[in-house]
C-alpha atoms as a PDB file:
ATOM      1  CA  UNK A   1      -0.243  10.825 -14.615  1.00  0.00           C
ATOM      2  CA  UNK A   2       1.127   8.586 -16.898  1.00  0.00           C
ATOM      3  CA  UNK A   3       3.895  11.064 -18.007  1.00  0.00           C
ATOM      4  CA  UNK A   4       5.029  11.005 -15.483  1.00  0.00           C
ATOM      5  CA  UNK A   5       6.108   7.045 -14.926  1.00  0.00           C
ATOM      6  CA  UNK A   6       9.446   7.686 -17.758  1.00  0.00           C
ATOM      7  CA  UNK A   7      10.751  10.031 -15.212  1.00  0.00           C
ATOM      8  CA  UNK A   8      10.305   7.441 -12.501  1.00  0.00           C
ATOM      9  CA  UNK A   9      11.436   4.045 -14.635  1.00  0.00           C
ATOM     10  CA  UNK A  10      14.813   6.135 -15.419  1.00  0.00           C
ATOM     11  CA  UNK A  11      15.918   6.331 -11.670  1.00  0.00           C
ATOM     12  CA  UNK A  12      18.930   4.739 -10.549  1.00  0.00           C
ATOM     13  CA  UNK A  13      17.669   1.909  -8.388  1.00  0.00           C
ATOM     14  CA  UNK A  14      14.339   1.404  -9.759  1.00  0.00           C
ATOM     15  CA  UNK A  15      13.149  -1.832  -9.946  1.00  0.00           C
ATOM     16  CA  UNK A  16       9.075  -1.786 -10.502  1.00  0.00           C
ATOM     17  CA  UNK A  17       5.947   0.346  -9.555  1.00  0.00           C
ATOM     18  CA  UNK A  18       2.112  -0.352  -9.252  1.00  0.00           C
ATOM     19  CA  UNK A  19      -0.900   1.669  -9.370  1.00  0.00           C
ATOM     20  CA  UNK A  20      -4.407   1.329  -8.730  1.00  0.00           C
ATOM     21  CA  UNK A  21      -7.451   2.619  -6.837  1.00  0.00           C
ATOM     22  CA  UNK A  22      -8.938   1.905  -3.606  1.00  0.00           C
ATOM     23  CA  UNK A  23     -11.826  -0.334  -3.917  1.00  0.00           C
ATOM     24  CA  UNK A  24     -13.457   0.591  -0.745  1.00  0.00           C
ATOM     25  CA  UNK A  25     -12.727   4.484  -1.909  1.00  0.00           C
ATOM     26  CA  UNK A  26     -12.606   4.977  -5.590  1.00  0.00           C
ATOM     27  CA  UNK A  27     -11.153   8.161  -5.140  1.00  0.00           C
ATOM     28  CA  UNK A  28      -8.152   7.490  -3.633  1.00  0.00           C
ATOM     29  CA  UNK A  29      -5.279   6.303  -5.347  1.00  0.00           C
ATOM     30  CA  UNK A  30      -1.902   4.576  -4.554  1.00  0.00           C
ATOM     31  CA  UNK A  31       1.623   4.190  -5.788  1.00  0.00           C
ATOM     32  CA  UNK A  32       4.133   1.279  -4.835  1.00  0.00           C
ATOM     33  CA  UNK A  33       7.240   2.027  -5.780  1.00  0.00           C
ATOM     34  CA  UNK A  34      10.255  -0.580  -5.149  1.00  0.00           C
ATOM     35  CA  UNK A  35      13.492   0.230  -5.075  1.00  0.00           C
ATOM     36  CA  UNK A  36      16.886  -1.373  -4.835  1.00  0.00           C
ATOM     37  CA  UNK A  37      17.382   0.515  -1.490  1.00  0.00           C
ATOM     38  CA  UNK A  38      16.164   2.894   0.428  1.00  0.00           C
ATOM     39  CA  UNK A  39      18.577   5.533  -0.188  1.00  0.00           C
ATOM     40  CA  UNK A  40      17.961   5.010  -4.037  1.00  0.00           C
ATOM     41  CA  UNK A  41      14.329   6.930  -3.401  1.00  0.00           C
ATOM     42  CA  UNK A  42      15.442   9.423  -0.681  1.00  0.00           C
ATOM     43  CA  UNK A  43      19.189  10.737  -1.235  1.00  0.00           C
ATOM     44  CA  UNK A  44      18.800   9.802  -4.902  1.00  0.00           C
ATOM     45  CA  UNK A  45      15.184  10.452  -6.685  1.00  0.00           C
ATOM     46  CA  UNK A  46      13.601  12.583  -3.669  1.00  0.00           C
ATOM     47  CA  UNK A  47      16.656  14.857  -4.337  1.00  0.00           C
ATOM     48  CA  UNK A  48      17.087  14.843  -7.597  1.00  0.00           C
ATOM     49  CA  UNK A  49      15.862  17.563 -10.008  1.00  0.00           C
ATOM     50  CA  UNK A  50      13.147  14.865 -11.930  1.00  0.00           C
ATOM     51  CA  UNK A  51      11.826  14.360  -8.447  1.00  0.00           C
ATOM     52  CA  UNK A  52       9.481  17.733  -8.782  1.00  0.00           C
ATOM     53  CA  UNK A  53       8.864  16.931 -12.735  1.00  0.00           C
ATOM     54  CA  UNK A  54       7.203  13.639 -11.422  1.00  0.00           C
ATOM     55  CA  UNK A  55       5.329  15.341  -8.593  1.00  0.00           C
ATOM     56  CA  UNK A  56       3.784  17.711 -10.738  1.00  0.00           C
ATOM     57  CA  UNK A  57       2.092  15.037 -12.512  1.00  0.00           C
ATOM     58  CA  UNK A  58       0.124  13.959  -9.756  1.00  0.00           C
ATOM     59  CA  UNK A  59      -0.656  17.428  -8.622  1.00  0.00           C
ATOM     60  CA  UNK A  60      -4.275  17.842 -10.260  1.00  0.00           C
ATOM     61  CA  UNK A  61      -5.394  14.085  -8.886  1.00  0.00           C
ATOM     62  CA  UNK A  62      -4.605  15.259  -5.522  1.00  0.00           C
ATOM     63  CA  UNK A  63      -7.505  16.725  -3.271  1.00  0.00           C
ATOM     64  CA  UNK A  64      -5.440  16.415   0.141  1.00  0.00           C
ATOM     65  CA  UNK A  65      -1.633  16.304   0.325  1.00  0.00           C
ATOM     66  CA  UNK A  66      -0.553  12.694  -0.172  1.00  0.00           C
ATOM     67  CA  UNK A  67       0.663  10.396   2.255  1.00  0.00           C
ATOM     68  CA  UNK A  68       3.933   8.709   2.066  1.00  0.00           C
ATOM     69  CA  UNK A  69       5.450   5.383   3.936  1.00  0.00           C
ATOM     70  CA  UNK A  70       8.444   3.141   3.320  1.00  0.00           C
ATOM     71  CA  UNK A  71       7.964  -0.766   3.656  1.00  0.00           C
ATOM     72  CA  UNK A  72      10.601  -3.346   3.993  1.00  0.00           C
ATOM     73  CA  UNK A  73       8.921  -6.626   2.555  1.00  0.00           C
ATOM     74  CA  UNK A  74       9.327  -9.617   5.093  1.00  0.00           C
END
């Protein structure tokens, strides 16, 4: 997993990311990512060839396919 954060720190647009564990499920995980906009994730990084590279890091933590939303902070 953690190889995988230099692919996602070098992203145009990237400003900062947390991680952590559920405390009510220790099992599941989660990833904030923030961004300048939200074109920098989806036309830039979800496109881009690192995007599948930074996927694949996650791949053996996964037990279900993993849930994605976008946030505007208020």
């Amino acid at each position: 997993m953690e190889a995988g954060l230099p692919i996602l720190v070098r992203q145009e647009g990237y400003i900062s990311h947390e991680f952590g564990t559920d405390l009510d499920q220790p099992l599941t995980y989660w990833l904030t990512v923030h961004w300048q906009t939200l074109q920098h994730h989806t036309e830039g990084f979800q496109k881009s060839a690192d995007f599948q590279a930074f996927v694949a890091n996650f791949r053996p933590y996964l037990t279900r396919p993993a849930s994605l939303s976008h946030f505007s902070p208020e």
